[in-house]
C-alpha atoms as a PDB file:
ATOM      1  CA  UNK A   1       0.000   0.000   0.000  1.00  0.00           C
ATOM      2  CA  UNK A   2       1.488   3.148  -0.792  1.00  0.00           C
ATOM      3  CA  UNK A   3       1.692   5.914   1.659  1.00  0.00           C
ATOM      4  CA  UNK A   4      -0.811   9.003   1.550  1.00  0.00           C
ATOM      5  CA  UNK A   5       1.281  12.372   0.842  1.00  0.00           C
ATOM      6  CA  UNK A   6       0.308  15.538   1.229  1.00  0.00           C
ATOM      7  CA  UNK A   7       1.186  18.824  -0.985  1.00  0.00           C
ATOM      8  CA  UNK A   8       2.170  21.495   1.315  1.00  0.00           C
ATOM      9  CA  UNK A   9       3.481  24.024  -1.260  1.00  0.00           C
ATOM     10  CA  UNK A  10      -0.494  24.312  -3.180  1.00  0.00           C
ATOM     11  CA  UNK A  11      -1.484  27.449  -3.876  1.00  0.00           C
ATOM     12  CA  UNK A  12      -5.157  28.519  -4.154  1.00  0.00           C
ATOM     13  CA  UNK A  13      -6.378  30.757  -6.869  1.00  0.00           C
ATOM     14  CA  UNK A  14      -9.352  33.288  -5.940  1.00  0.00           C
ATOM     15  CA  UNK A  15      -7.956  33.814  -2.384  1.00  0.00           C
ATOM     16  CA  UNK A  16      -9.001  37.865  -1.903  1.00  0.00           C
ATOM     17  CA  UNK A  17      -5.718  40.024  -1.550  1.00  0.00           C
ATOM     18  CA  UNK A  18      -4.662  40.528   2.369  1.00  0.00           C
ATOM     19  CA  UNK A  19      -2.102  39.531   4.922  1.00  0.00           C
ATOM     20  CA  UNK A  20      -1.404  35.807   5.323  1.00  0.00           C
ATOM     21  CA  UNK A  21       1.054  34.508   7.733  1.00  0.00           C
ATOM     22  CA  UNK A  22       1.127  30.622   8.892  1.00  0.00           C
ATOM     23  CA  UNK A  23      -2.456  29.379   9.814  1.00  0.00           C
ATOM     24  CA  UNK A  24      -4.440  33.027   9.158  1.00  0.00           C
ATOM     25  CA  UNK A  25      -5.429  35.418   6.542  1.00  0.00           C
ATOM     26  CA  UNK A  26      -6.507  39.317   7.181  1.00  0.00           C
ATOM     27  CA  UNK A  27      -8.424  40.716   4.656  1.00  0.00           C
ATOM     28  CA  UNK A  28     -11.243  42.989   4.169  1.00  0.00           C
ATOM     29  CA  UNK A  29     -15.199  42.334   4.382  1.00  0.00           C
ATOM     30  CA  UNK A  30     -16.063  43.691   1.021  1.00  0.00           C
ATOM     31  CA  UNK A  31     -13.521  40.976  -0.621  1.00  0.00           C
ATOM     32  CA  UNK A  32     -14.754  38.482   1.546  1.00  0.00           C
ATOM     33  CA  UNK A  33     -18.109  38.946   0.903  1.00  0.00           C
ATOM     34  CA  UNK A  34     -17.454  39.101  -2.898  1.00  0.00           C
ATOM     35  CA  UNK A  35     -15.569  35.641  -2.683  1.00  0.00           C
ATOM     36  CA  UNK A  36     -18.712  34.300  -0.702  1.00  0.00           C
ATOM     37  CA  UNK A  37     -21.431  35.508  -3.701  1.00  0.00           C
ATOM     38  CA  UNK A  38     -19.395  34.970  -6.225  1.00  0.00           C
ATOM     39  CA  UNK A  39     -19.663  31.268  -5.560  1.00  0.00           C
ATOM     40  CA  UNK A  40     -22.820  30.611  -3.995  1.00  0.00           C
ATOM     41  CA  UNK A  41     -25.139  32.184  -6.827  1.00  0.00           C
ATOM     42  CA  UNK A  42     -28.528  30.984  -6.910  1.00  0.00           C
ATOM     43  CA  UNK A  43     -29.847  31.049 -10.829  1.00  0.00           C
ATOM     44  CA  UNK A  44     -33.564  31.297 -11.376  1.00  0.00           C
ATOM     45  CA  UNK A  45     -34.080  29.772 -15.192  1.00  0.00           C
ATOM     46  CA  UNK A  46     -37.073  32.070 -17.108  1.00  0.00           C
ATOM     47  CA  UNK A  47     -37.121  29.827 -20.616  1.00  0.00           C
ATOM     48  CA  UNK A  48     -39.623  30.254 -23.319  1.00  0.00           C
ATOM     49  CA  UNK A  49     -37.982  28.756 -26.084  1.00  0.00           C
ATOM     50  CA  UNK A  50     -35.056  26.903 -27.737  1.00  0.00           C
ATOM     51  CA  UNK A  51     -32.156  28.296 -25.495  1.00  0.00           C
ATOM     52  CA  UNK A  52     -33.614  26.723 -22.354  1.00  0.00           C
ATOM     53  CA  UNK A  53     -32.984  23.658 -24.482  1.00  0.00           C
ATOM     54  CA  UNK A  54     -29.091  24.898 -24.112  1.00  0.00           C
ATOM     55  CA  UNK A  55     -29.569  25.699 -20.778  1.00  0.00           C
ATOM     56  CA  UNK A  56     -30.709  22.425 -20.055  1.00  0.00           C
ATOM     57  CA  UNK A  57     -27.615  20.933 -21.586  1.00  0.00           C
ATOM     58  CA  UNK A  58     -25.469  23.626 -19.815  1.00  0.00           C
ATOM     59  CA  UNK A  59     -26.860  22.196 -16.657  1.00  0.00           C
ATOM     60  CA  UNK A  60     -26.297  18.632 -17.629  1.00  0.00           C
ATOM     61  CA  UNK A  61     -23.633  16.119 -16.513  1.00  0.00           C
ATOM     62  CA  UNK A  62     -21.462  16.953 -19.546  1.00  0.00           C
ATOM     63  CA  UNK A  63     -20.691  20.875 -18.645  1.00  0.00           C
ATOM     64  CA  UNK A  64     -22.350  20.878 -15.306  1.00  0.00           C
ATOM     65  CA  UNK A  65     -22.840  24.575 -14.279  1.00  0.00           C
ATOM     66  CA  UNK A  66     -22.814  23.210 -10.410  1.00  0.00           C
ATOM     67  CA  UNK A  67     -18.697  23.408 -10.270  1.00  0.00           C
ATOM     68  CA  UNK A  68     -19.164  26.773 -10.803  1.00  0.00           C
ATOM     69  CA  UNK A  69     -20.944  27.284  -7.493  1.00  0.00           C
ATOM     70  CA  UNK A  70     -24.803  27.560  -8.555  1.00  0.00           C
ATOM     71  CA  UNK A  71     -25.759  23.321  -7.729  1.00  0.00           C
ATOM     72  CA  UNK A  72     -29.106  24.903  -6.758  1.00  0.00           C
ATOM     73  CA  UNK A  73     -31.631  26.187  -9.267  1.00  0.00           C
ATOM     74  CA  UNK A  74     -34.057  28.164  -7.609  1.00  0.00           C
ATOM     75  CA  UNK A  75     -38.394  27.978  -8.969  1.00  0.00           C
ATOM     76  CA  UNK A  76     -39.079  30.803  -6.505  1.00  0.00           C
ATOM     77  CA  UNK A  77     -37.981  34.448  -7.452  1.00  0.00           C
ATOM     78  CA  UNK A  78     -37.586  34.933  -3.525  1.00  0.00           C
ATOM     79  CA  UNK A  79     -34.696  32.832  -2.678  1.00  0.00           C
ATOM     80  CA  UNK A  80     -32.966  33.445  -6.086  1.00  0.00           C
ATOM     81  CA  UNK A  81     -30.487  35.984  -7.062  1.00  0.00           C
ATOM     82  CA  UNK A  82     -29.698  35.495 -10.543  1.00  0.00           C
ATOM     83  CA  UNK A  83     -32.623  36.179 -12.862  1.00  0.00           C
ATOM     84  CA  UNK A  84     -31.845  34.017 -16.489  1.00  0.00           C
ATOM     85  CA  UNK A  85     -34.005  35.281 -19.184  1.00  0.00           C
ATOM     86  CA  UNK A  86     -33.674  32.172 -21.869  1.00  0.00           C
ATOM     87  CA  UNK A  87     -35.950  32.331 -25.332  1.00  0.00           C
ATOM     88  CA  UNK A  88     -38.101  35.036 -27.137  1.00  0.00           C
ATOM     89  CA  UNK A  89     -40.240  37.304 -24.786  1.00  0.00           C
ATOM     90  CA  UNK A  90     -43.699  38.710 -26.018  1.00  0.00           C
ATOM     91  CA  UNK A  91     -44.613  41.946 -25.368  1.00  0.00           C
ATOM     92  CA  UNK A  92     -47.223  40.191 -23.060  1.00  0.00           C
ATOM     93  CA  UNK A  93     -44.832  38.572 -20.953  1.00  0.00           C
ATOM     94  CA  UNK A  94     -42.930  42.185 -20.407  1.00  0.00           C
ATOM     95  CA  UNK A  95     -45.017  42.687 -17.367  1.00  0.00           C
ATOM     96  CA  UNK A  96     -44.551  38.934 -16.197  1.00  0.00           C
ATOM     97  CA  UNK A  97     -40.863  39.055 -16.275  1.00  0.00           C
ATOM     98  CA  UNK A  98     -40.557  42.555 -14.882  1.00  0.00           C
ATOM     99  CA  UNK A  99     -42.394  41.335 -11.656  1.00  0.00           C
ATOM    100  CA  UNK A 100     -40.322  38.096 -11.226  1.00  0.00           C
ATOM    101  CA  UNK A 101     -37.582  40.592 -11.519  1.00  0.00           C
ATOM    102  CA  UNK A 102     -39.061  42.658  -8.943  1.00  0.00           C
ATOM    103  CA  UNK A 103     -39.619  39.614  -6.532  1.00  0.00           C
ATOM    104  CA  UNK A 104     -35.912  38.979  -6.565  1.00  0.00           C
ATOM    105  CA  UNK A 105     -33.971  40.455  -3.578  1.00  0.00           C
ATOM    106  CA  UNK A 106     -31.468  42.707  -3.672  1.00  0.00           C
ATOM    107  CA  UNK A 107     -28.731  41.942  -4.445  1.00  0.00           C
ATOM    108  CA  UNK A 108     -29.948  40.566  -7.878  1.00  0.00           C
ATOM    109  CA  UNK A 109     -28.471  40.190 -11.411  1.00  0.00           C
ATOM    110  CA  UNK A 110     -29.713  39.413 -15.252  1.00  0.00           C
ATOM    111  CA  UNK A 111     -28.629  37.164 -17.450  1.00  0.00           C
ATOM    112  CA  UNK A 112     -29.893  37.415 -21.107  1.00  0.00           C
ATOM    113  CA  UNK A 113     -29.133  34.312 -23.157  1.00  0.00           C
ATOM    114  CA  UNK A 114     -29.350  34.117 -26.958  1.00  0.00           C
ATOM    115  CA  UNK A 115     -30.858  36.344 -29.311  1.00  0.00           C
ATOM    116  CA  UNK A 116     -34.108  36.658 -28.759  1.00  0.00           C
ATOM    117  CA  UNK A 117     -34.099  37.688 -25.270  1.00  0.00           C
ATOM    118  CA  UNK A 118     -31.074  40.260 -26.368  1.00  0.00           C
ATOM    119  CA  UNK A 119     -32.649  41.704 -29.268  1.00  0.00           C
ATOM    120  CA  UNK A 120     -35.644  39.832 -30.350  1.00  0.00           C
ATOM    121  CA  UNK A 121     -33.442  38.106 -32.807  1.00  0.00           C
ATOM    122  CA  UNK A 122     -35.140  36.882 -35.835  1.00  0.00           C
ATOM    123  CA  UNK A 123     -38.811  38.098 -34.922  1.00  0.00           C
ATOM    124  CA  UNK A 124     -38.676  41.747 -35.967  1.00  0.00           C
ATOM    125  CA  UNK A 125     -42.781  41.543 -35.185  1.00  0.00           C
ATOM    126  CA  UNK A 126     -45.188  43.851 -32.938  1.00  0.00           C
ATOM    127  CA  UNK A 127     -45.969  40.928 -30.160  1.00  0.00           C
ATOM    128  CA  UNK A 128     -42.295  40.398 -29.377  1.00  0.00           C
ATOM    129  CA  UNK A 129     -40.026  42.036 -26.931  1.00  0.00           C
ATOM    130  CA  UNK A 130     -36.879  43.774 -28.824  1.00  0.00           C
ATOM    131  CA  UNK A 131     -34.916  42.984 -26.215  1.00  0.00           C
ATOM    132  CA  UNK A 132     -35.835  42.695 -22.036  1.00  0.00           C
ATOM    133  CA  UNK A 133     -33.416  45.406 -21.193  1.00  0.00           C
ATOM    134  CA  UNK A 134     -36.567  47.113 -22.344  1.00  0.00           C
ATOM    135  CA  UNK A 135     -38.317  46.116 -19.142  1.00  0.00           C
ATOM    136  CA  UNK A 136     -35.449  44.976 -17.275  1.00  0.00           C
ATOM    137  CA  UNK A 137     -31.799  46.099 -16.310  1.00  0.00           C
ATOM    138  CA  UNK A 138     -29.200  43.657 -17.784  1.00  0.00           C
ATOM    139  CA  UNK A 139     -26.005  42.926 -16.590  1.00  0.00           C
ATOM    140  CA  UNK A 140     -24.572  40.525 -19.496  1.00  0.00           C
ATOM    141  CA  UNK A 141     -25.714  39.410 -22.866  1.00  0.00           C
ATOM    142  CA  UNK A 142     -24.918  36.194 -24.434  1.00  0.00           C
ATOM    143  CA  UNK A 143     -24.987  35.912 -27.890  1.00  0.00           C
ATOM    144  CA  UNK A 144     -25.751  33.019 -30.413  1.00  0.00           C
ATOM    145  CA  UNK A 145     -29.087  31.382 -32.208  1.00  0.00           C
ATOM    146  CA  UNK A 146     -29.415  29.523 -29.705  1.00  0.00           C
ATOM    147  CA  UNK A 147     -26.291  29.710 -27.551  1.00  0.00           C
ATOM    148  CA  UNK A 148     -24.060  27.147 -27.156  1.00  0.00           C
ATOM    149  CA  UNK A 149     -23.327  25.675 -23.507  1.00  0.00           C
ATOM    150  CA  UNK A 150     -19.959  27.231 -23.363  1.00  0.00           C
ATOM    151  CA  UNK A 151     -21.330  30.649 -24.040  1.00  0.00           C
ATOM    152  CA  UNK A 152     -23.569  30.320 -21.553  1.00  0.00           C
ATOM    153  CA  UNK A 153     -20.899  29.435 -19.031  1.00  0.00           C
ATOM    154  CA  UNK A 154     -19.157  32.180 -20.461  1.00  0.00           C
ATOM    155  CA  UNK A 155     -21.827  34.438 -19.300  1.00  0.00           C
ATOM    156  CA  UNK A 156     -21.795  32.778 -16.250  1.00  0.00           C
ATOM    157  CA  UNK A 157     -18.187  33.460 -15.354  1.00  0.00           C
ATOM    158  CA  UNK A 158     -19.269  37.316 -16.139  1.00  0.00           C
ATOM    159  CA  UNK A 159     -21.989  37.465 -13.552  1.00  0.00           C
ATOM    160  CA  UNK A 160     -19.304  36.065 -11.139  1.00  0.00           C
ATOM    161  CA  UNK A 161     -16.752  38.529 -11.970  1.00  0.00           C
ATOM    162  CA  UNK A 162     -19.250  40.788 -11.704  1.00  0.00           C
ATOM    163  CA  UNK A 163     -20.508  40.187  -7.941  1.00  0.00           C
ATOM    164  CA  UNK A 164     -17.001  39.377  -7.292  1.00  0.00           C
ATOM    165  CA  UNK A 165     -16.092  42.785  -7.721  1.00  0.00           C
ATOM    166  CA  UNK A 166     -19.647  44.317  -6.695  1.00  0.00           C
ATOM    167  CA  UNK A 167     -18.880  46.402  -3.469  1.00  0.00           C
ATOM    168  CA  UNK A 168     -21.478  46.404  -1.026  1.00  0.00           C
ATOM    169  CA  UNK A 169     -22.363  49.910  -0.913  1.00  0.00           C
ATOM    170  CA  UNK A 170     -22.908  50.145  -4.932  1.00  0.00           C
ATOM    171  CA  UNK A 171     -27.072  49.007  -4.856  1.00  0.00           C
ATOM    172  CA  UNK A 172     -27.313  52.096  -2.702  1.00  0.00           C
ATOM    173  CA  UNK A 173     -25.267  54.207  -5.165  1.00  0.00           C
ATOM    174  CA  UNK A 174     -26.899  57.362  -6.919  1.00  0.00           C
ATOM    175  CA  UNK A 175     -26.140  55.720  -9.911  1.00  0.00           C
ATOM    176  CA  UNK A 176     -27.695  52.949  -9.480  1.00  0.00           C
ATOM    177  CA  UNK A 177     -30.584  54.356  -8.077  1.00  0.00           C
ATOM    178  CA  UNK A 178     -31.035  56.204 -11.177  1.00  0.00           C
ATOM    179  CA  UNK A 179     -30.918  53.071 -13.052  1.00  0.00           C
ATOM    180  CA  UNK A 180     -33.786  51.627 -11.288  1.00  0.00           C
ATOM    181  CA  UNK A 181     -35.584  54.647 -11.669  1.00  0.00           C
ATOM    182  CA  UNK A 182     -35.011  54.710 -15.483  1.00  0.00           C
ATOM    183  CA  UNK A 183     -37.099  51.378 -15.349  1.00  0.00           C
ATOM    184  CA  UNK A 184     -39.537  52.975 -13.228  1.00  0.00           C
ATOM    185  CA  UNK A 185     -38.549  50.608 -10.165  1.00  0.00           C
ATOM    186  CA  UNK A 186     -38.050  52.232  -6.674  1.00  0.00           C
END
């Protein structure tokens, strides 16, 4: 039987800047806090068409979008924070999405995958949505007809980067305020 060994000398990636020394790190709460969202986001999947197909795969056993810290897809706007618009949006289902939005707590980010819910894509018609940053802020776009699973991982690693860096103190931000109120949401 060969003898367990252990790697002393590993170095972990992702580890927020600070002061390390042997058995403790100093660093500060903001960074922490980043580090702690970044990996523990909670997706809520809004499909209507062929890209939830692709999300579906994304989530599957083959690219498995739990290693990248989201293992829980949340059904309930309440518990989740990232809101991921998947498919062609009527105009009809503006007012739909915009209140799942709205029943997300704060802090809460949007995820538009594939054409259609960037820019309508193909359906240049009066009943669909040109876009849901029409209705909704959006944080990153993911392009493709539909997607493929890497892009949409792609877009994932965006969100994180994006709460990773996220200080807490920017949702109460003038300019963000005046985002919200560009959408009409208080």
């Amino acid at each position: 039987m060969r003898p367990v060994q252990y790697n002393n000398k590993v170095k972990f990636d992702g580890i927020p800047e600070g002061y390390m020394g042997e058995g403790f790190m100093a660093t500060s709460f903001d960074k922490v806090i980043g580090l702690a969202r970044k990996n523990s986001i909670w997706p809520l999947p809004f499909a209507t068409s062929c890209c939830g197909i692709e999300f579906m795969a994304t989530m599957a056993s083959h690219y498995d979008l739990a290693r990248f810290g989201s293992e829980r897809v949340g059904f309930s706007p309440r518990q989740c924070d990232l809101l991921m618009v998947m498919g062609t949006i009527a105009k009809k289902m503006g007012p739909v999405l915009r209140q799942v939005y709205l029943q997300m707590a704060e802090p809460r980010w949007v995820l538009s995958v594939g054409a259609c819910a960037s820019s309508g894509g193909i359906f240049d018609t009066y009943s669909v949505l040109q876009g849901i940053d029409q209705v909704i802020p959006v944080d990153v776009y993911v392009p493709g007809c539909p997607p493929r699973p890497e892009a949409i991982l792609d877009g994932f690693m965006k969100i994180q980067e994006l709460v990773h860096q996220e200080g807490l103190r920017r949702r109460h931000s003038e300019q963000y305020k005046s985002l919200l109120a560009g959408y009409g949401i208080q």
